[in-house]
N, C-alpha and C. Protein backbone atom coordinates (compact mmCIF):
# COMPACT_ATOMS: atom_id res chain seq x y z
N UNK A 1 19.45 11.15 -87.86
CA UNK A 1 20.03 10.48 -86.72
C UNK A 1 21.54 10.35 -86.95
N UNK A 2 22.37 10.79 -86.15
CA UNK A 2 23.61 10.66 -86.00
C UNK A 2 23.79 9.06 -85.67
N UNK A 3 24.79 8.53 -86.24
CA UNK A 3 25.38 7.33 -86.14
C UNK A 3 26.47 7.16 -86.07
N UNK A 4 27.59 7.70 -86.03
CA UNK A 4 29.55 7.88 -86.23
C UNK A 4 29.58 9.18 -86.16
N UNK A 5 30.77 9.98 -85.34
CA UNK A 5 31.00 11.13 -85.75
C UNK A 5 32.63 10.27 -85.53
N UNK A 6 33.38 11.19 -86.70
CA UNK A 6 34.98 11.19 -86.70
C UNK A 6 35.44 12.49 -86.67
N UNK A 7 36.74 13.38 -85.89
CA UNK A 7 37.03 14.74 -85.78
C UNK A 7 37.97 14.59 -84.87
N UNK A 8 38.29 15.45 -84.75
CA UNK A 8 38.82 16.59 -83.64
C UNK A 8 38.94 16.66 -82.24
N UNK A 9 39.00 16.22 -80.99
CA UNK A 9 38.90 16.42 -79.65
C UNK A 9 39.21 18.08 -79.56
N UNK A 10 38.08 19.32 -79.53
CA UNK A 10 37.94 20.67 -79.05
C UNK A 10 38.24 20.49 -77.87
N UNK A 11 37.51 20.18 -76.81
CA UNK A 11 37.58 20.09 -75.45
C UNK A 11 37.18 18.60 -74.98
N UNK A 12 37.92 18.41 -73.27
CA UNK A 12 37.53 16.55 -72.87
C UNK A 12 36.95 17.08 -71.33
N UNK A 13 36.06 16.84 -70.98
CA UNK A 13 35.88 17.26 -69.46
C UNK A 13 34.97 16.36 -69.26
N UNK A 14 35.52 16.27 -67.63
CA UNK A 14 34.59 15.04 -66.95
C UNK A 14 33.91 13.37 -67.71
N UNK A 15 32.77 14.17 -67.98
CA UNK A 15 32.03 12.69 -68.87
C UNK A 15 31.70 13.11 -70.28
N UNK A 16 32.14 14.06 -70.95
CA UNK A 16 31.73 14.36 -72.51
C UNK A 16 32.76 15.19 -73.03
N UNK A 17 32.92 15.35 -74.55
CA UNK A 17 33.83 15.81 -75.12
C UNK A 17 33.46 16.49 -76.47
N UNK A 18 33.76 17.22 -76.91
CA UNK A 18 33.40 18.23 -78.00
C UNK A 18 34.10 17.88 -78.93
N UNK A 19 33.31 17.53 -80.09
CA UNK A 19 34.16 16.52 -81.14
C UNK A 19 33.76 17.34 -82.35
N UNK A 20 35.13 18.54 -82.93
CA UNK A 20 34.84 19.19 -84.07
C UNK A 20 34.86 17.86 -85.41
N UNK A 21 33.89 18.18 -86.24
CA UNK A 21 33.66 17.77 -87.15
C UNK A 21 33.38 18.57 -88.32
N UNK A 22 34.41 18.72 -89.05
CA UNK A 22 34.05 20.03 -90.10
C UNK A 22 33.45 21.49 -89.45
N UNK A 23 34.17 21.76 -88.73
CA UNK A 23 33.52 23.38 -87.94
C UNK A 23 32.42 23.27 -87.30
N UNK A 24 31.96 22.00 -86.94
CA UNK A 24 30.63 22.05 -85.91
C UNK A 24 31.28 21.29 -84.66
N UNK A 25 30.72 21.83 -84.05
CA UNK A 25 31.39 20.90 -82.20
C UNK A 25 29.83 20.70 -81.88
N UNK A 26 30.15 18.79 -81.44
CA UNK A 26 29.13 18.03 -80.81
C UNK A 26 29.73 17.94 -79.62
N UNK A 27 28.76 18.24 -79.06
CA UNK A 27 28.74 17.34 -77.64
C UNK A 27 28.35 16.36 -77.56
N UNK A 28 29.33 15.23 -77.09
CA UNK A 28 29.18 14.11 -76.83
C UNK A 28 29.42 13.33 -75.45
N UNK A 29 28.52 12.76 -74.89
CA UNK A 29 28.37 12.02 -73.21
C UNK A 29 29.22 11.07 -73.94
N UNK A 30 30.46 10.54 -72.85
CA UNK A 30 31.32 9.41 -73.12
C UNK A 30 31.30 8.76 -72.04
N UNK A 31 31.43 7.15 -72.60
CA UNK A 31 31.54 6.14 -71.07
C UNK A 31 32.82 6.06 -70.12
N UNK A 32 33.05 5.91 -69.25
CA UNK A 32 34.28 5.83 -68.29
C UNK A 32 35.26 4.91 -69.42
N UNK A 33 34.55 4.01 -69.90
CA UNK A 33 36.24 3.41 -70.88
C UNK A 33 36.72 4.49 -71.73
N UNK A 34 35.45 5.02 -72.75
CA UNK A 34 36.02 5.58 -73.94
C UNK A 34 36.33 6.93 -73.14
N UNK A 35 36.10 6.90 -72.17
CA UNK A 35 36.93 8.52 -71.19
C UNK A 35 38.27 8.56 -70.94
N UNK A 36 38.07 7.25 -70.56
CA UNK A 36 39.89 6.95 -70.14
C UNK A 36 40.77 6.87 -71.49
N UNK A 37 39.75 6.23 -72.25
CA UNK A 37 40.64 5.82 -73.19
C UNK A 37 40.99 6.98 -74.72
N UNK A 38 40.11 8.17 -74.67
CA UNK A 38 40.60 9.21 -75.29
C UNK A 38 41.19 10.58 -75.23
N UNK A 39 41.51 10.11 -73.47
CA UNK A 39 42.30 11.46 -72.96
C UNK A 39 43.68 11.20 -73.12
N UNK A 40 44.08 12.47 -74.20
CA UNK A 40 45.46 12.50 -74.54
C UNK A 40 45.71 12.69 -75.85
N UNK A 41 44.20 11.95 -76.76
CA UNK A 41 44.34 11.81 -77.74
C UNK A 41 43.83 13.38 -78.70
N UNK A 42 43.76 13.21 -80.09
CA UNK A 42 43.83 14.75 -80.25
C UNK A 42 42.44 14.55 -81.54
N UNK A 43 42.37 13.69 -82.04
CA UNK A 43 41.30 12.60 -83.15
C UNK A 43 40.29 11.37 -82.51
N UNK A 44 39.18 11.52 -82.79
CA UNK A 44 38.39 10.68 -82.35
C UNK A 44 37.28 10.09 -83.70
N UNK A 45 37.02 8.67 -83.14
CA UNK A 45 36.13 8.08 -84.23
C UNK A 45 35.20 7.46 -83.45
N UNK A 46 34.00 7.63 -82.93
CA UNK A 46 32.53 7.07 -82.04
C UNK A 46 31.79 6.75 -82.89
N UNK A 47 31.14 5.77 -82.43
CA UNK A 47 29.76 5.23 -82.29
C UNK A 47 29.11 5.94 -81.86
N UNK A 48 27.69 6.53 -82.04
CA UNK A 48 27.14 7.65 -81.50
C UNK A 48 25.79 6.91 -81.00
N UNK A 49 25.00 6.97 -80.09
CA UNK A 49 23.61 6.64 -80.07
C UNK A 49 22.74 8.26 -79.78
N UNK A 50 22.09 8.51 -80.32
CA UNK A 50 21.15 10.38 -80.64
C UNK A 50 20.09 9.58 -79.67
N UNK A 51 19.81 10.36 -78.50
CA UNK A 51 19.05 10.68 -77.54
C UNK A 51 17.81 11.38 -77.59
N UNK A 52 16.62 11.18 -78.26
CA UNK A 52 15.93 12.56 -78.34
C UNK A 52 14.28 12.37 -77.53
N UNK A 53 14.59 13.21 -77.33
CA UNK A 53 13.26 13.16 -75.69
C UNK A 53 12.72 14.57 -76.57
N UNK A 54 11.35 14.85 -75.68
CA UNK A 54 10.68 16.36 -75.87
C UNK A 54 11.76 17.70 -75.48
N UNK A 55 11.80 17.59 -74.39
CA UNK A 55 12.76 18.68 -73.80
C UNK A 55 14.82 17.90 -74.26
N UNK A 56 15.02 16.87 -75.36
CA UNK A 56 16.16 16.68 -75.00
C UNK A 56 16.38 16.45 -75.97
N UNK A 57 18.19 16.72 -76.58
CA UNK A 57 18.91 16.27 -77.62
C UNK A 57 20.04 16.19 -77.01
N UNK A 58 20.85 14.41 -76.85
CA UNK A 58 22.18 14.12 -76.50
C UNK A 58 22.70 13.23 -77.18
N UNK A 59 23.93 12.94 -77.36
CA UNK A 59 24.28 12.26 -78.14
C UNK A 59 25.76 11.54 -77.13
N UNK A 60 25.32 10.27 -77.08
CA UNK A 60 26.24 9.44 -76.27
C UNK A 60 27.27 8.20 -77.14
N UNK A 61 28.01 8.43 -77.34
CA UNK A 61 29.75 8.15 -77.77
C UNK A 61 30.46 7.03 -77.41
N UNK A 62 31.24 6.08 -77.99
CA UNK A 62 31.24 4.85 -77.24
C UNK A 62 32.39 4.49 -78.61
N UNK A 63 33.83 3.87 -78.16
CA UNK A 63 35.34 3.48 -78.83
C UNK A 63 34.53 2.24 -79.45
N UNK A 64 33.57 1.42 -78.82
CA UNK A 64 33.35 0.07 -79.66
C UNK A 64 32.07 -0.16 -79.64
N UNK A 65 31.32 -0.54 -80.71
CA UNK A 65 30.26 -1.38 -80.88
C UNK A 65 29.41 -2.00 -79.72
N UNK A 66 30.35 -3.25 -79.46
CA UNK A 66 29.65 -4.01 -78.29
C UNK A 66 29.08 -3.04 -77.02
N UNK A 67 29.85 -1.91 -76.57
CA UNK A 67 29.54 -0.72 -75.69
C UNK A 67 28.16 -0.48 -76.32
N UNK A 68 28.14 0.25 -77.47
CA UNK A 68 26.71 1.55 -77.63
C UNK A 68 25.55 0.26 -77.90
N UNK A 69 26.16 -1.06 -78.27
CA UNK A 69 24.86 -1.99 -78.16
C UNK A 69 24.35 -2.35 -77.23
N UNK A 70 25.45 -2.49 -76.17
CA UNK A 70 24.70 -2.89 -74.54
C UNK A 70 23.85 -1.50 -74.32
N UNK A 71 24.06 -0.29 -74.39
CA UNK A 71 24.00 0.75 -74.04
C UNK A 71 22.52 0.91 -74.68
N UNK A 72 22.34 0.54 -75.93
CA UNK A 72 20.87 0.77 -76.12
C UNK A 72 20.09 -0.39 -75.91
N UNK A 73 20.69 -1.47 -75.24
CA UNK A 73 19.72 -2.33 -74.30
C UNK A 73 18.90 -2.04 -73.38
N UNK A 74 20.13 -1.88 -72.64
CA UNK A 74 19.67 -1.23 -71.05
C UNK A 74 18.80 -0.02 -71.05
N UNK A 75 18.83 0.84 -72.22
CA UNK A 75 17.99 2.06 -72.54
C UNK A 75 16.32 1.71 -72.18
N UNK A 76 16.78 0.79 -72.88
CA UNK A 76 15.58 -0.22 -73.89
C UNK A 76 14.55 -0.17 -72.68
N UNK A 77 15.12 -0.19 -71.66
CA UNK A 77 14.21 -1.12 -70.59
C UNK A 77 13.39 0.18 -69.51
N UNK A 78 12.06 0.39 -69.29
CA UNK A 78 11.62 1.37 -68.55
C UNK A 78 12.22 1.30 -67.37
N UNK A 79 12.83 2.69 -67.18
CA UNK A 79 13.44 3.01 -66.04
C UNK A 79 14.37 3.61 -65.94
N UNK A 80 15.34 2.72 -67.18
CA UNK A 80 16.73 2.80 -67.17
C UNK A 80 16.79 3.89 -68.45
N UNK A 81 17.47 4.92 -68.03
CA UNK A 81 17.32 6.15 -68.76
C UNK A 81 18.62 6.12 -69.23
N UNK A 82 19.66 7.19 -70.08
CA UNK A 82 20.74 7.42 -70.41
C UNK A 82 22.20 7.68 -69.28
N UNK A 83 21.24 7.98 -68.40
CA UNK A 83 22.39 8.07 -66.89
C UNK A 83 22.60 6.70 -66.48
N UNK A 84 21.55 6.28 -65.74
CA UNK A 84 21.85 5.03 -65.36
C UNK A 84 22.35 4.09 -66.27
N UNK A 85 22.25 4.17 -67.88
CA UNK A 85 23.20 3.13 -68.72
C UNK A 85 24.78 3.18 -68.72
N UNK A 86 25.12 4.63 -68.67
CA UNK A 86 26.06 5.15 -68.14
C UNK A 86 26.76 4.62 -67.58
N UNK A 87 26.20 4.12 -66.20
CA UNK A 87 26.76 4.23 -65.01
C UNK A 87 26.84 2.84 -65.10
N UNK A 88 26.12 1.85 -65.42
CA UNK A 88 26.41 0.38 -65.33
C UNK A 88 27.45 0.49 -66.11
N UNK A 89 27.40 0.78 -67.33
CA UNK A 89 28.90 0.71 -68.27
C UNK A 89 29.86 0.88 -67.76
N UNK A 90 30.09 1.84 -66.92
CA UNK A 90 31.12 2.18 -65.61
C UNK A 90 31.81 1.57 -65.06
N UNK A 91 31.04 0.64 -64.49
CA UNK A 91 31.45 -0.47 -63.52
C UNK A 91 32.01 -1.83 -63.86
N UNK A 92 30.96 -1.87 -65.28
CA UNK A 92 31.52 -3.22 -65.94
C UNK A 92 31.34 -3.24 -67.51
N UNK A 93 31.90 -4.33 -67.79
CA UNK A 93 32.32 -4.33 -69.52
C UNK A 93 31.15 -5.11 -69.95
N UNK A 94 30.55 -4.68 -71.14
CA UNK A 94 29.59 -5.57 -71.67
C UNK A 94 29.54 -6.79 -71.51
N UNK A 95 30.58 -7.65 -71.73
CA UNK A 95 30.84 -9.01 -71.70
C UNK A 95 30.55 -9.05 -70.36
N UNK A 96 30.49 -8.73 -69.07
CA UNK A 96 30.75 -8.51 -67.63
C UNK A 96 29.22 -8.89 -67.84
N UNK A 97 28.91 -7.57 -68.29
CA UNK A 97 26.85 -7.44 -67.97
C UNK A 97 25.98 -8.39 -68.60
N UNK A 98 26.60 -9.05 -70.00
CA UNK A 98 25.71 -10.29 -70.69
C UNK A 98 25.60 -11.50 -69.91
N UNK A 99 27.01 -11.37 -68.98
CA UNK A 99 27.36 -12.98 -68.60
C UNK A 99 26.75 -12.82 -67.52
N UNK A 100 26.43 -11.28 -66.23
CA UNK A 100 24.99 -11.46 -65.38
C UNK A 100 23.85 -11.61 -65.59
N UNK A 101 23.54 -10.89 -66.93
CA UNK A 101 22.49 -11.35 -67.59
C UNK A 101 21.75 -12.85 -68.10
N UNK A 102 22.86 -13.22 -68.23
CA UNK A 102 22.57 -14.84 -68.60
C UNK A 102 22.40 -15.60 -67.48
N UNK A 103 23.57 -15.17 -66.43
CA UNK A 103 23.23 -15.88 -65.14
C UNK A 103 22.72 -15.89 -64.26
N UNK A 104 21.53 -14.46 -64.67
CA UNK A 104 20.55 -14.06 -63.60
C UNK A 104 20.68 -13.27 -62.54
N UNK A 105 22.43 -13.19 -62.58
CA UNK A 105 23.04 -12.29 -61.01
C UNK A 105 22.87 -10.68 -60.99
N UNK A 106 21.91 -10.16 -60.43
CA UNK A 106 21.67 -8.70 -59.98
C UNK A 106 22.73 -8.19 -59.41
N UNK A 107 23.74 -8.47 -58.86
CA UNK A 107 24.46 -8.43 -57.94
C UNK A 107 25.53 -7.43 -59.02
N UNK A 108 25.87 -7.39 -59.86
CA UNK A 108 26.52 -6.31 -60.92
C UNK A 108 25.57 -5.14 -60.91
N UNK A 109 24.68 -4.94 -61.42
CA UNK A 109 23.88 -4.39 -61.58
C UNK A 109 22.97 -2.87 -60.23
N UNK A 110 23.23 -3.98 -59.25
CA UNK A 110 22.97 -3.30 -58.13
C UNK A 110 24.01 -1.99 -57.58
N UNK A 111 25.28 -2.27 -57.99
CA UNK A 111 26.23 -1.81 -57.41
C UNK A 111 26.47 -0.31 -58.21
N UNK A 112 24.84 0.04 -59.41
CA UNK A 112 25.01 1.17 -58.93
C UNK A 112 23.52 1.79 -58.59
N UNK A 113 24.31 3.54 -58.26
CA UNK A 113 23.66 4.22 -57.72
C UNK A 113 21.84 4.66 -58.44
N UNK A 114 21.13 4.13 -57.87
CA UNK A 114 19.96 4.03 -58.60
C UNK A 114 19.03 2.74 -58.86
N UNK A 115 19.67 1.68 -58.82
CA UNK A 115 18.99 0.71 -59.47
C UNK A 115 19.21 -0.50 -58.28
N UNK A 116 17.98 -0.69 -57.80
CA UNK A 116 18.05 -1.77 -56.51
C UNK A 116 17.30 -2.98 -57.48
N UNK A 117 17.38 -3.74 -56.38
CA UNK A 117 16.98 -5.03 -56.87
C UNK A 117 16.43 -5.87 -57.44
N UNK A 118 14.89 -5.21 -57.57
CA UNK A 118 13.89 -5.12 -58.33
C UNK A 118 13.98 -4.79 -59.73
N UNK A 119 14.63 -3.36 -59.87
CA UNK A 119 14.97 -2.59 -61.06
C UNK A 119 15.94 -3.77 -61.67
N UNK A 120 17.00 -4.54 -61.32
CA UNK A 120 18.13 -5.46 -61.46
C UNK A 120 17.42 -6.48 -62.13
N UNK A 121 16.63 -7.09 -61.30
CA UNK A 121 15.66 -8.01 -61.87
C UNK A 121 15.03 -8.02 -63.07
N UNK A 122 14.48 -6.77 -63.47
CA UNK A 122 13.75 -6.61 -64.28
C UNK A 122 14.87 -6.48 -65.67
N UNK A 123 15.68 -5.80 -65.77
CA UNK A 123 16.86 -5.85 -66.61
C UNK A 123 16.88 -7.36 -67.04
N UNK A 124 17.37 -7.96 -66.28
CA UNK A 124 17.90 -9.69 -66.20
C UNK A 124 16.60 -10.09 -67.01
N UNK A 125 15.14 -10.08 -66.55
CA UNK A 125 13.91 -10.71 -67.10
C UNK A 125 13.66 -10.04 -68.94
N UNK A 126 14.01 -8.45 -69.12
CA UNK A 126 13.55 -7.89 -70.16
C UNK A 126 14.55 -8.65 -71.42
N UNK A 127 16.05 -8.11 -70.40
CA UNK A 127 17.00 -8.51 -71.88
C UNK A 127 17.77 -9.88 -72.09
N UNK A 128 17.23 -10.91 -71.66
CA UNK A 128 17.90 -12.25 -70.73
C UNK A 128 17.55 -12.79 -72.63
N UNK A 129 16.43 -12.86 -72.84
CA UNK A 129 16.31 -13.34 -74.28
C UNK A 129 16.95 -12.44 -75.42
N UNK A 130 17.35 -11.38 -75.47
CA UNK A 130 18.17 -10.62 -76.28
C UNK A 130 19.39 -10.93 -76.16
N UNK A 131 20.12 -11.17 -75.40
CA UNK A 131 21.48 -11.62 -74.92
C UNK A 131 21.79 -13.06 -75.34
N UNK A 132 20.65 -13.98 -75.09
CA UNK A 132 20.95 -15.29 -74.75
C UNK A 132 21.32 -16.00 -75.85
N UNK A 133 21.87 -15.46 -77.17
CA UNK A 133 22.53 -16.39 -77.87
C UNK A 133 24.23 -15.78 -78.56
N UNK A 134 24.63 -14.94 -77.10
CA UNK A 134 25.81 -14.33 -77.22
C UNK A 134 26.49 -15.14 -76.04
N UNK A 135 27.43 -15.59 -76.34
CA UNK A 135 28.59 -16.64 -75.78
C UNK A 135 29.98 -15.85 -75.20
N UNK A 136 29.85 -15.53 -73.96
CA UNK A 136 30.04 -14.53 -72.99
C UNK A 136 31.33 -14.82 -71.57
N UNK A 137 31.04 -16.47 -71.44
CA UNK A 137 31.23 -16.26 -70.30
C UNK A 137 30.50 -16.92 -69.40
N UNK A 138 30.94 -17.23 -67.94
CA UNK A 138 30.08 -17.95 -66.93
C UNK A 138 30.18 -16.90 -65.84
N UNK A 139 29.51 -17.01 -64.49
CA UNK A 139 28.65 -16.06 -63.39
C UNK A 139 29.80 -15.78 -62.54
N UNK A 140 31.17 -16.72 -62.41
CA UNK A 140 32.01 -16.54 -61.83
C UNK A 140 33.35 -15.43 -62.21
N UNK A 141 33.48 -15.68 -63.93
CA UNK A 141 33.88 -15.16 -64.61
C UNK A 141 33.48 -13.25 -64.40
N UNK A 142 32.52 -13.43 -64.21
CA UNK A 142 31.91 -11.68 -64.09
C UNK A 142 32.02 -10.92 -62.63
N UNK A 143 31.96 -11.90 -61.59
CA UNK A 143 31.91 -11.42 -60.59
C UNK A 143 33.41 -11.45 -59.85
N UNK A 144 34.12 -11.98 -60.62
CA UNK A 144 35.57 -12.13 -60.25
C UNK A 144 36.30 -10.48 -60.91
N UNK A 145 35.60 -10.24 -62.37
CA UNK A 145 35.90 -9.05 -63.15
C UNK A 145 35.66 -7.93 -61.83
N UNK A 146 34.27 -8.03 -62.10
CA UNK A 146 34.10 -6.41 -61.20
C UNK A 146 34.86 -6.28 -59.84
N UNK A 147 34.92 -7.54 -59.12
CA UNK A 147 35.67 -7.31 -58.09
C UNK A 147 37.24 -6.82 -57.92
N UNK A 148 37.89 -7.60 -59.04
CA UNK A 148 38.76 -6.61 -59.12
C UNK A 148 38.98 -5.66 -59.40
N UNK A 149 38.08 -5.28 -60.76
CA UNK A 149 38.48 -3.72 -60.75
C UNK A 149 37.93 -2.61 -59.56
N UNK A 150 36.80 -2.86 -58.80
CA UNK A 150 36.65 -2.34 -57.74
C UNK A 150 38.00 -2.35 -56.72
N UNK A 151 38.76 -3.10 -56.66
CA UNK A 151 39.38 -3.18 -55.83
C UNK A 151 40.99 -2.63 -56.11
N UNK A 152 41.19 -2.76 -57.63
CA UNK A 152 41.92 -1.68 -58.26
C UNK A 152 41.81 -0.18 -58.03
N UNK A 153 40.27 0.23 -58.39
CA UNK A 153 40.30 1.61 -58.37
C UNK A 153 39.99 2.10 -56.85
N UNK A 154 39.78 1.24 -55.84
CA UNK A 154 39.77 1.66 -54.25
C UNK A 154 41.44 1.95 -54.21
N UNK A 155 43.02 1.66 -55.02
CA UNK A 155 43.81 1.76 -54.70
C UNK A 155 44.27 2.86 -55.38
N UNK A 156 43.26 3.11 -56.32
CA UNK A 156 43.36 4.83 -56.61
C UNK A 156 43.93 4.88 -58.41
N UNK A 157 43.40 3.49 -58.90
CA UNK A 157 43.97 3.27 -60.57
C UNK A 157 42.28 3.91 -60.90
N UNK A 158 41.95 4.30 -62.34
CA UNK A 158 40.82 4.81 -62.56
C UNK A 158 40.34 3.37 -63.37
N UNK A 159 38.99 3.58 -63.74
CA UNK A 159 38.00 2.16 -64.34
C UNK A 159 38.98 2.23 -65.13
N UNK A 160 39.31 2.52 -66.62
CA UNK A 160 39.83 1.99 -67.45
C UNK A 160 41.62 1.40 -67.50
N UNK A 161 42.05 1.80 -66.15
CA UNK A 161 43.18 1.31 -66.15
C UNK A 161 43.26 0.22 -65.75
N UNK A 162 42.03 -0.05 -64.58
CA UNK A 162 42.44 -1.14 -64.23
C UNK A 162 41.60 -2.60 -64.92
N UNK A 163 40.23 -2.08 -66.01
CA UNK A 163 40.01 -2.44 -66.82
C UNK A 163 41.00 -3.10 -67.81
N UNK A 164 42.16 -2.34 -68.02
CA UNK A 164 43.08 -2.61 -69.40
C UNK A 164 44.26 -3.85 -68.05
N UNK A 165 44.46 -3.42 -67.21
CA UNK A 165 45.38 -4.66 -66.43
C UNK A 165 44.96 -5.85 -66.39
N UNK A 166 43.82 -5.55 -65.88
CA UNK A 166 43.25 -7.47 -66.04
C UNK A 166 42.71 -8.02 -67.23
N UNK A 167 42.91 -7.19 -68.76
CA UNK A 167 42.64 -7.25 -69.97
C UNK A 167 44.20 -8.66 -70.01
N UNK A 168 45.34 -8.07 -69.51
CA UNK A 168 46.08 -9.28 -69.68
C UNK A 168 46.80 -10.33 -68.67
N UNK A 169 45.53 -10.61 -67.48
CA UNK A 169 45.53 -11.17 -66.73
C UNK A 169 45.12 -12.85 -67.73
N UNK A 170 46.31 -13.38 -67.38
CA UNK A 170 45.63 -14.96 -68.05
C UNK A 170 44.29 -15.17 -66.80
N UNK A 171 42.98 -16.03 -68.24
CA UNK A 171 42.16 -16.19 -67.68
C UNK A 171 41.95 -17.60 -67.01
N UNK A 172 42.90 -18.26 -66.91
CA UNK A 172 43.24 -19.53 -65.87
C UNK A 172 43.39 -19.44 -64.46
N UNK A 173 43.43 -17.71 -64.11
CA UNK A 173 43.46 -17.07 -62.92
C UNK A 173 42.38 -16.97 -62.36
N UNK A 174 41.76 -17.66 -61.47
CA UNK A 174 40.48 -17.54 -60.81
C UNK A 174 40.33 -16.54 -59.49
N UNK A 175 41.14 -16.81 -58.34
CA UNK A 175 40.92 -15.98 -57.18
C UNK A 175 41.61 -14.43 -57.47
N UNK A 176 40.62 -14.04 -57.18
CA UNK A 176 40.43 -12.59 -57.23
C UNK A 176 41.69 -11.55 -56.75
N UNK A 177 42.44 -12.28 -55.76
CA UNK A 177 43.84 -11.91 -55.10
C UNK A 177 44.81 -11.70 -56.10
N UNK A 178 44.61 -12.79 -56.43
CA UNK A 178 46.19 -13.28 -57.54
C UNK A 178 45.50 -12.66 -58.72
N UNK A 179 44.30 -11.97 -59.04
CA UNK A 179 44.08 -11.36 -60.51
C UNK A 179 44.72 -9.86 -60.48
N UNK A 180 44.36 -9.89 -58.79
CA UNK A 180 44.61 -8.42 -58.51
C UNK A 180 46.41 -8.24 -58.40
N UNK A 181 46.81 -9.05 -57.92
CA UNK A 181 48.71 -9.09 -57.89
C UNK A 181 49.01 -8.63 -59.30
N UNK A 182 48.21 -9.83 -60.02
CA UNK A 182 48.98 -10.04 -61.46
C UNK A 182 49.11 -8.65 -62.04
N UNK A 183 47.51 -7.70 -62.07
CA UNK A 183 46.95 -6.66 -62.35
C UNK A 183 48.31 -5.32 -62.05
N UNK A 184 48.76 -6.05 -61.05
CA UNK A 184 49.40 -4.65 -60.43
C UNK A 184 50.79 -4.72 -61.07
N UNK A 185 50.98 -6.31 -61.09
CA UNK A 185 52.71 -6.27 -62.01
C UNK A 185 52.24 -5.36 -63.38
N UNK A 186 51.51 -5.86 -64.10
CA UNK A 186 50.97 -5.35 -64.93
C UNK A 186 50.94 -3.77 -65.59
N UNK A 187 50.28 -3.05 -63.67
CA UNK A 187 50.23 -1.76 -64.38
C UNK A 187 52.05 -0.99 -63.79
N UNK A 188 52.40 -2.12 -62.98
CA UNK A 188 53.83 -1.43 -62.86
C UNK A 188 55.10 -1.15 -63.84
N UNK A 189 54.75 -1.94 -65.11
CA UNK A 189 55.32 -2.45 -65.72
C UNK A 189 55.39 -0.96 -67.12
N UNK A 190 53.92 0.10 -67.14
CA UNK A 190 54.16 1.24 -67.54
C UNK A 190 55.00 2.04 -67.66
């Protein structure tokens, strides 16, 4: 089982990247952060989680810890396959997804493609006791997150940029407006 690969960036496209390691190139599925956040770069060091089904061998890649741990949560749970973990990661930051988790709100969860309400639910019910002694955050706190960065990348910033703007949004900032202003001095300031 692969657990870390460190190397090389061969090639970066779309959602995975070819990470020479001593003359072998892995393919590796990467999340929208660690996407954003290793284009440019020429060296990489992942967290790896090895995927292995009958018909499958993948190996999915992740800049931090807390990522490939949420990531084999959500695995965890029937239904939720390697795409759809994906894709929640996408939208929101672990800390984002523990603190719906704790607070029961589907409402993260829903927003993506695949997983309605029920499926939401069941997440919240499977991993609510796995989570629940990680200190995260409150329900407002999370739903204030995703909204802005949704509302960042409707202005055409990608997840991780506008991820990293409201990274230094003071968190005394509650309405979603003024996270999003602050957000923008922020990324003007590049």
């Amino acid at each position: 089982m692969i657990a870390k690969l460190t190397g090389k960036i061969e090639y970066l496209k779309n959602s995975y990247a070819v990470v020479d390691v001593s003359g072998v190139g892995y393919k590796v599925n990467l999340s929208a952060y660690t996407f954003g956040k290793v284009a440019g770069t020429s060296e990489i060091s992942l967290f790896i989680h090895t995927y292995v089904r009958e018909d499958t061998l993948a190996l999915y890649g992740f800049l931090v810890p807390e990522e490939l741990e949420m990531f084999e949560l959500l695995i965890s749970i029937s239904g939720i396959g390697p795409k759809a973990g994906m894709s929640i990661l996408s939208i929101a930051t672990p800390k984002t997804i523990k603190t719906a988790i704790l607070n029961e709100d589907p409402s993260i969860l829903t927003k993506v493609s695949g997983i309605g309400k029920k499926t939401a639910e069941r997440v919240i019910l499977e991993l609510q006791n796995k989570v629940a002694d990680i200190s995260v955050g409150d329900k407002e706190e999370a739903t204030i997150d995703v909204d802005s960065i949704e509302a960042l990348m409707t202005m055409g910033y990608s997840n991780t940029e506008a991820r990293d703007a409201l990274k230094n949004v003071p968190v005394d900032i509650k309405d979603v407006g003024d996270r999003i202003k602050t957000a923008l001095k922020n990324l003007g300031k590049r």
